[in-house]
Protein backbone atom coordinates (compact mmCIF):
# COMPACT_ATOMS: atom_id res chain seq x y z
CA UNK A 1 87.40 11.09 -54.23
CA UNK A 2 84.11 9.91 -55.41
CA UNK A 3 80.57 10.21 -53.13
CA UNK A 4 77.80 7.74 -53.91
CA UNK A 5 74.60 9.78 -53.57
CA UNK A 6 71.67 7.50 -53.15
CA UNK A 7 69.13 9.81 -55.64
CA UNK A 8 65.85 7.59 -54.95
CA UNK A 9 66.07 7.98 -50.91
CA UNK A 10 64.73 11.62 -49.81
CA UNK A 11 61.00 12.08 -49.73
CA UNK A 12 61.21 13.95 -52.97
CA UNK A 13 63.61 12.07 -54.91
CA UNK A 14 65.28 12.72 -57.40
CA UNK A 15 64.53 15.96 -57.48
CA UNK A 16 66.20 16.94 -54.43
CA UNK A 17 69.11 14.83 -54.92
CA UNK A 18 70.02 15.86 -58.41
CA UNK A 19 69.62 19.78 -57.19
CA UNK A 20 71.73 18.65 -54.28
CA UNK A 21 74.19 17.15 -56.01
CA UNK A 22 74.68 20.03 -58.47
CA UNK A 23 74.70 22.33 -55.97
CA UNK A 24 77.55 20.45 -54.11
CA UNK A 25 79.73 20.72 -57.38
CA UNK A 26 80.74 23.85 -57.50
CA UNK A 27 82.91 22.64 -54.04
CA UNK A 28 84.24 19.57 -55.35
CA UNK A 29 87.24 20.51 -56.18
CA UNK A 30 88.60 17.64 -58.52
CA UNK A 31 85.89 15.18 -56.41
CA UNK A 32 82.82 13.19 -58.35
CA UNK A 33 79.46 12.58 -57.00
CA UNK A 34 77.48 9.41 -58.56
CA UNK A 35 73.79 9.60 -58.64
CA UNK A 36 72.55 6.21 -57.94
CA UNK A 37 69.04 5.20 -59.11
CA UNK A 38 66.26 4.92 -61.63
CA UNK A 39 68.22 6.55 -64.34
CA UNK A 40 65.20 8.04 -66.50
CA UNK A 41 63.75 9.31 -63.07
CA UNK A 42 67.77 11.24 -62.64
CA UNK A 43 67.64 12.18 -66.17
CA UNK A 44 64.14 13.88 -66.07
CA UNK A 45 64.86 15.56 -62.99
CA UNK A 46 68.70 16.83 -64.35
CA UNK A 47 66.74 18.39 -67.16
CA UNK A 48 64.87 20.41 -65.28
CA UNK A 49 67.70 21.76 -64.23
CA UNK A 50 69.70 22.00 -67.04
CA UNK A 51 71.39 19.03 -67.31
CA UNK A 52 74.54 17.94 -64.82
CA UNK A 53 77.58 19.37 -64.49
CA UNK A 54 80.77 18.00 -64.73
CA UNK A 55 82.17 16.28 -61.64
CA UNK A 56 78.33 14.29 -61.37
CA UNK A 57 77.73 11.35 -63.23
CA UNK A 58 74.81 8.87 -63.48
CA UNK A 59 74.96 5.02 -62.18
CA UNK A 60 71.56 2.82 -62.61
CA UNK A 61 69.65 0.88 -59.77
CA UNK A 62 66.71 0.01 -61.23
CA UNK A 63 64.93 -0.61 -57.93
CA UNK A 64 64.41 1.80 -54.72
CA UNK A 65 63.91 1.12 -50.69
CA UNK A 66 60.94 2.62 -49.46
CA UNK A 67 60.37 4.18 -45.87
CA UNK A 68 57.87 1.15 -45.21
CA UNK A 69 60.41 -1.88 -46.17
CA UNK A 70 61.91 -3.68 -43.25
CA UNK A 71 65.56 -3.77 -43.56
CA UNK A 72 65.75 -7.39 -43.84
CA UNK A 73 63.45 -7.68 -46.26
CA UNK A 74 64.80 -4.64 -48.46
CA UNK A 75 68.18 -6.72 -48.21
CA UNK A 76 66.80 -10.36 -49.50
CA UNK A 77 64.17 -8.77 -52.09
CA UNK A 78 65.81 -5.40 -53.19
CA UNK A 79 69.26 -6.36 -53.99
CA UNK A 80 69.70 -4.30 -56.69
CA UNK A 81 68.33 -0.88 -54.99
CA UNK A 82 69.61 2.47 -55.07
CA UNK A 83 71.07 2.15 -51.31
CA UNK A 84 72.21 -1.67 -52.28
CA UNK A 85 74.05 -0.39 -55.18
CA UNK A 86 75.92 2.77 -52.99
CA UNK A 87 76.95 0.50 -50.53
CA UNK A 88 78.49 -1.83 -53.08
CA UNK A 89 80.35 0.68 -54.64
CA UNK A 90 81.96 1.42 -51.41
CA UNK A 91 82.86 -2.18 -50.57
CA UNK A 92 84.31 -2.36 -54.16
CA UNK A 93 86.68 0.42 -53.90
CA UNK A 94 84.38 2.88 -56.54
CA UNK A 95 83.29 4.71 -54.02
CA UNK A 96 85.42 6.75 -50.96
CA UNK A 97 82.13 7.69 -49.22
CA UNK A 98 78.17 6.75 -49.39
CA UNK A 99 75.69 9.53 -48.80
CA UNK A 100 72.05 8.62 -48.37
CA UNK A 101 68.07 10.38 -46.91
CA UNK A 102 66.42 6.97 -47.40
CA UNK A 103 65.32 4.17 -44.74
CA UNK A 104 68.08 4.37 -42.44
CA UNK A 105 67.17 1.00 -40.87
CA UNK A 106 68.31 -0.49 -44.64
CA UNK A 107 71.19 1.83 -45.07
CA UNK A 108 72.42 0.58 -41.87
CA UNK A 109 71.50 -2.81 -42.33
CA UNK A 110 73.32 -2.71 -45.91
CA UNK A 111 76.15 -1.32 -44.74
CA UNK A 112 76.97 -3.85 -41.85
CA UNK A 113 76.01 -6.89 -44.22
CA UNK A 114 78.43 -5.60 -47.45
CA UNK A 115 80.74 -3.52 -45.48
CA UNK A 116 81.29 -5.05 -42.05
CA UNK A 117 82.23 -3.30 -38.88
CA UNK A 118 85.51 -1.81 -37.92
CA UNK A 119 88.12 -3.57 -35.89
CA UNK A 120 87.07 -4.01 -32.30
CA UNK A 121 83.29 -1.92 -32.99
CA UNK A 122 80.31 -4.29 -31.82
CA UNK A 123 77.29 -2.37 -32.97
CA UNK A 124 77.34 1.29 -35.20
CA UNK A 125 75.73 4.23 -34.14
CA UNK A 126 74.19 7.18 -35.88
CA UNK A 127 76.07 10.36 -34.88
CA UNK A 128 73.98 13.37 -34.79
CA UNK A 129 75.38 17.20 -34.79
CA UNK A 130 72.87 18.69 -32.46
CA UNK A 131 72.76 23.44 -32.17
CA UNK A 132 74.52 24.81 -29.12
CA UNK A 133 74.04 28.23 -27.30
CA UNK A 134 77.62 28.48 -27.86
CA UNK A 135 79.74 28.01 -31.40
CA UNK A 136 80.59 24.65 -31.27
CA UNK A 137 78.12 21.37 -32.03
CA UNK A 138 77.31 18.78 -29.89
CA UNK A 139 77.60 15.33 -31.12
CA UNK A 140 74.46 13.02 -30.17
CA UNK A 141 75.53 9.15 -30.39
CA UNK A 142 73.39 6.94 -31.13
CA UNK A 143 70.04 8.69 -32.53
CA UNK A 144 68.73 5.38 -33.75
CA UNK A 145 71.09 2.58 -35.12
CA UNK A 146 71.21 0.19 -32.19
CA UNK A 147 68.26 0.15 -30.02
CA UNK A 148 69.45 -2.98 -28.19
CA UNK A 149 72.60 -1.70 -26.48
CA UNK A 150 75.13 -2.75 -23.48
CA UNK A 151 77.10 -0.96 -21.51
CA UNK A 152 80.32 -1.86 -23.97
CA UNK A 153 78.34 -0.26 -26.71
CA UNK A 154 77.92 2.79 -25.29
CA UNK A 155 81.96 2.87 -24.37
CA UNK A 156 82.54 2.31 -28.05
CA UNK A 157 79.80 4.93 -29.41
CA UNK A 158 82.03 7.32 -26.91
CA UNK A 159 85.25 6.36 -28.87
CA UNK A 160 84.05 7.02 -32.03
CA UNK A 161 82.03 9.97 -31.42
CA UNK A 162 85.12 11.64 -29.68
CA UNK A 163 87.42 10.32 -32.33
CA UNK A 164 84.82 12.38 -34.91
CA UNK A 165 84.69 15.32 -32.72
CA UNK A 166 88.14 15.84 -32.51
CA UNK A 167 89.09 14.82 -36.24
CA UNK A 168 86.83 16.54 -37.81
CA UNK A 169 85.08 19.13 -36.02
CA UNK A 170 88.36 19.96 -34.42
CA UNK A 171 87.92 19.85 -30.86
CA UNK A 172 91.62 19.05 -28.68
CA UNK A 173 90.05 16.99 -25.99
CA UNK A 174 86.05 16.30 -26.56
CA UNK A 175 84.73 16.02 -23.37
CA UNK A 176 82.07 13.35 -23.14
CA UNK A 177 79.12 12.88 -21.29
CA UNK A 178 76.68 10.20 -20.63
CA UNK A 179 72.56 10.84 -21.07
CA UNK A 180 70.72 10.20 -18.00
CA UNK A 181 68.11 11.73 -15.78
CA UNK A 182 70.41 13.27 -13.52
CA UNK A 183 74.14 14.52 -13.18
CA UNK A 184 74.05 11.89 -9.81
CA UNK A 185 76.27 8.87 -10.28
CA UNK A 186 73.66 6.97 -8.23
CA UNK A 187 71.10 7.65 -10.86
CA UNK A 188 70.03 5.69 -13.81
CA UNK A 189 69.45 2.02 -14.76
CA UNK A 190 71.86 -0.84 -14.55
CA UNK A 191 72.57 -0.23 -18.27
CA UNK A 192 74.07 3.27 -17.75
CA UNK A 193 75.32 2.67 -14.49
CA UNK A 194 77.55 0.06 -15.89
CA UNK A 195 78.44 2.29 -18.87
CA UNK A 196 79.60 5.25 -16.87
CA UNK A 197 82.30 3.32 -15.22
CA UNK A 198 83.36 1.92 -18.07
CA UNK A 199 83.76 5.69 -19.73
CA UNK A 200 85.31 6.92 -16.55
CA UNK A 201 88.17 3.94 -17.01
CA UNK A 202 88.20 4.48 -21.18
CA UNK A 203 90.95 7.32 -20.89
CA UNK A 204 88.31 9.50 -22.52
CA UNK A 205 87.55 13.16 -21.02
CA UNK A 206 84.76 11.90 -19.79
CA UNK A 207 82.80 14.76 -17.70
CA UNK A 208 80.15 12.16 -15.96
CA UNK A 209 76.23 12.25 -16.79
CA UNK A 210 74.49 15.51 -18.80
CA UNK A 211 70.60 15.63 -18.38
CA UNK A 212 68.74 16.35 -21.78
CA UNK A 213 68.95 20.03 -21.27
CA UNK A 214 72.63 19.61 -21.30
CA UNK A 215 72.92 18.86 -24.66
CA UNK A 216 72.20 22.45 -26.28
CA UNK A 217 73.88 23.94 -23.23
CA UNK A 218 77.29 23.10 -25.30
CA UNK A 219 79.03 22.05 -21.71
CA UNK A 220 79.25 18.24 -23.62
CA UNK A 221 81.58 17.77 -27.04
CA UNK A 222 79.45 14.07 -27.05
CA UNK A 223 76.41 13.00 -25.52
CA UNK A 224 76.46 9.29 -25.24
CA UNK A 225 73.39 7.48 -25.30
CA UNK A 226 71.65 4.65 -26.95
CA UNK A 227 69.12 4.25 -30.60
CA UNK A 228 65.77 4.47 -28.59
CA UNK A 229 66.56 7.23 -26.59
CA UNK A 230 68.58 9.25 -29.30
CA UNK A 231 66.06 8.97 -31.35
CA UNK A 232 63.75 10.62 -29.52
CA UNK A 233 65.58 13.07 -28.47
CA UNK A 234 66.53 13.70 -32.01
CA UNK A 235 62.92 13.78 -33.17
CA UNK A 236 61.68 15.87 -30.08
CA UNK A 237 64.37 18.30 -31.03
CA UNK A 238 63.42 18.63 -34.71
CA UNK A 239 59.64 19.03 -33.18
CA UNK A 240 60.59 21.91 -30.79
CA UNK A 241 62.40 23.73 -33.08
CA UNK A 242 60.19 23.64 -36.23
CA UNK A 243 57.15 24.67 -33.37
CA UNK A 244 58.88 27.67 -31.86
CA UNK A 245 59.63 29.18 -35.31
CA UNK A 246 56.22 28.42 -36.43
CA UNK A 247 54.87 30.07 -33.24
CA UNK A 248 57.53 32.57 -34.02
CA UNK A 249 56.16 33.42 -37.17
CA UNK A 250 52.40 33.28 -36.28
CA UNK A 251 52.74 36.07 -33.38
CA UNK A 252 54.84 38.12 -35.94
CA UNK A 253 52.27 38.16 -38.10
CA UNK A 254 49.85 39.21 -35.93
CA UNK A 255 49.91 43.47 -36.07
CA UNK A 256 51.86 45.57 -38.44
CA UNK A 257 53.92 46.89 -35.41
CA UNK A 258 55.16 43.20 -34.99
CA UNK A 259 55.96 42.90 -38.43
CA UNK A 260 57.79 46.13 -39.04
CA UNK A 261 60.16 45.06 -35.84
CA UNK A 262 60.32 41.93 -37.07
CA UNK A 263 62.00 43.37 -41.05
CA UNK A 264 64.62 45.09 -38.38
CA UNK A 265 65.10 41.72 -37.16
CA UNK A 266 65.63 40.33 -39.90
CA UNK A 267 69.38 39.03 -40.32
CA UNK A 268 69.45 38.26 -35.94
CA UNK A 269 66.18 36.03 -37.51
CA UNK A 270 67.41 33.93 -40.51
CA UNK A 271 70.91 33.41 -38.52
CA UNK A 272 68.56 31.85 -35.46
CA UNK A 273 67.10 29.90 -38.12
CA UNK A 274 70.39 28.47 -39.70
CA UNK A 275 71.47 27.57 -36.30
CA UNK A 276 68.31 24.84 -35.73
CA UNK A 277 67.74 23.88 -39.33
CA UNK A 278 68.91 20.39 -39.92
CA UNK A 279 69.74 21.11 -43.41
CA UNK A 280 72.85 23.10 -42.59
CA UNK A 281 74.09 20.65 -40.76
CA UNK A 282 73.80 18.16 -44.29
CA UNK A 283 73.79 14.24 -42.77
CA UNK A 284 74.84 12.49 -39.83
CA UNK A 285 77.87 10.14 -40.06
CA UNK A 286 76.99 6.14 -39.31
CA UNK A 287 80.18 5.07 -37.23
CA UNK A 288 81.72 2.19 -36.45
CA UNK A 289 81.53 0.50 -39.90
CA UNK A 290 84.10 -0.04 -42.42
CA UNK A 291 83.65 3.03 -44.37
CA UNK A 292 82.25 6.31 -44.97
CA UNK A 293 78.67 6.15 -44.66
CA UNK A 294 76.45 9.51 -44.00
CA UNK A 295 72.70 9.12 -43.53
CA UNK A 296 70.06 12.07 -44.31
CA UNK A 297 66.47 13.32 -42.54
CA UNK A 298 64.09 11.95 -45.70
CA UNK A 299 62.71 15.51 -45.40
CA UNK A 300 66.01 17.09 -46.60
CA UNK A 301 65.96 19.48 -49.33
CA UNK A 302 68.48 20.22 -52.11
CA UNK A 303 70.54 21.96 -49.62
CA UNK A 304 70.55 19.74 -46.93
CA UNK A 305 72.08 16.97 -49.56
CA UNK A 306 74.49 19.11 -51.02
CA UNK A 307 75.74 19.64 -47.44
CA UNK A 308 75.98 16.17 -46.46
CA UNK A 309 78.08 15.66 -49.39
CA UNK A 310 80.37 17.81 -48.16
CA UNK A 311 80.00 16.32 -44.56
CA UNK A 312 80.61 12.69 -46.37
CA UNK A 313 83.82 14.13 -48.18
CA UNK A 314 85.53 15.90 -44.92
CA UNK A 315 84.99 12.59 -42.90
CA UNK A 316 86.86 10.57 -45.66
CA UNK A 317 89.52 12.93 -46.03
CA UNK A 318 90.38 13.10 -42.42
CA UNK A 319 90.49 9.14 -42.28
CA UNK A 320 87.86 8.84 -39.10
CA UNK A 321 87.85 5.53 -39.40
CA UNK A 322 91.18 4.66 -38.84
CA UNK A 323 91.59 6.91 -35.91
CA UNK A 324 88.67 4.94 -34.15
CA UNK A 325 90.27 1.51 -34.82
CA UNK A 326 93.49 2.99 -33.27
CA UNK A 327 91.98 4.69 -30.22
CA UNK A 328 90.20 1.23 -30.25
CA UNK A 329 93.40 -0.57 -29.90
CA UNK A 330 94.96 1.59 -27.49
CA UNK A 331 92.29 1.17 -25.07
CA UNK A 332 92.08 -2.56 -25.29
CA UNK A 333 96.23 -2.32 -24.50
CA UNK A 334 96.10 -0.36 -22.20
């Protein structure tokens, strides 16, 4: 299996890329990982390392999307970008999966133009593995893809989502909610209104609405919603998180008492941590289009990449795609 790695998308690309990438080898296991992107930039940044290991190889794009191009325009004037070049890879056949922390408005945009959309998918949507209080993830659909959606959409994200959850993540029956400001079936606008009873008849376990507290409650496999309001939950989430550990770490700090309970804290501390940093959870799968297409926070670091690698490689191997065409199709007969 080969992974595209867009290397000129994070905010502190190459770098992080080539680190990520190297790091991910180790775990390949017969796999390849192509760095695509300014070439001297990926060489310069490989030597700092040491050079690349085996299993990572080097493909040039000798132009790169910023985080201020409009997707349209990054398509028509920046054909030959990093992201440009990953995607065609993947529509060729030289790539199994595409792994990028650039603009995610050209990644998607890219990847509908060159790779299409799955059988019976209107509209993709960004899949986002949000922390529990219990074990298991929830999986936030869409956090930012499709900000325009109907009620069909949202059916579809619940498909694909469920399809991922239980593929891949290895839940037997994901039970699927639907965002909205209150568990009530009276409450919400006409667009969720008209999506709920179009979950409730899509043979899904669909468990009715969740309120936003619901989703780190862990009662919801898949939260349902659409871009706009993903998003923002996704970004409020990343806010909250980084503030409480900040605020965490200030008070700590504060007396030597604090910080002597705080070293016999330690391990309860960094596992807290892992469980609401978004770098252990690597990228965030874009469904509903004709391949294997993970997208990355531009903050991510080395290990954040190397995860999402490994993220873009288990949703290839367990053929996602071709489980949500076929729940897809059994709906539409059914």
């Amino acid at each position: 299996m080969r992974i595209a790695l867009d290397a000129m998308g994070a905010d502190a690309a190459p770098d992080v890329e080539v680190q990520g990438a190297i790091q991910a080898a180790p775990g390949l296991k017969g796999h390849e990982v192509v760095l695509v992107g300014d070439e001297a930039r990926i060489a310069h940044a490989a030597a700092k390392c040491g050079g690349l290991p085996s299993g990572v190889t080097v493909r040039h794009a000798p132009q790169a999307v910023t985080m201020d191009d409009a997707p349209v325009d990054a398509m028509r004037r920046k054909p030959d970008s990093s992201i440009g070049r990953c995607v065609e890879m993947m529509a060729s056949g030289e790539a199994d999966a595409v792994v990028s922390a650039g603009n995610t408005g050209a990644v998607v945009a890219f990847a509908m133009m060159k790779l299409g959309l799955l059988e019976g998918v209107r509209r993709p949507g960004i899949a986002v593995a949000m922390p529990t209080r219990k074990a298991a993830r929830t999986l936030v659909i869409d956090c930012g893809a499709n900000v325009n959606c109907t009620p069909e959409h949202l059916m579809h994200y619940g498909v694909m989502a469920s399809a991922y959850s239980r593929y891949v993540y290895g839940a037997r029956h994901p039970r699927v909610g639907l965002l909205n400001i209150g568990e009530e079936s009276i409450k919400g606008n006409r667009l969720v209104k008209h999506a709920q009873k179009l979950l409730e008849a899509s043979g899904l376990n669909f468990i009715g609405n969740v309120e936003g507290r619901d989703v780190f409650s862990g009662e919801a496999d898949v939260v349902v919603c659409e871009g706009f309001v993903g998003n923002v939950l996704l970004k409020v989430s990343e806010g909250m998180a980084e503030t409480i550990l900040s605020m965490m770490k200030d008070a700590i700090q504060r007396t030597l008492r604090r910080r002597i309970g705080a070293m016999l804290c330690k391990y309860a501390m960094l596992e807290l941590k892992a469980k609401v940093d978004y770098a252990e959870f690597g990228g965030a799968p874009l469904l509903g289009v004709n391949g294997t297409v993970t997208i990355c926070h531009g903050g991510s670091d080395a290990r954040a990449i190397a995860v999402a690698v490994r993220v873009a490689t288990e949703a290839a191997a367990h053929k996602v795609n071709q489980h949500i065409v076929a729940d897809l199709r059994a709906r539409r007969a059914s």
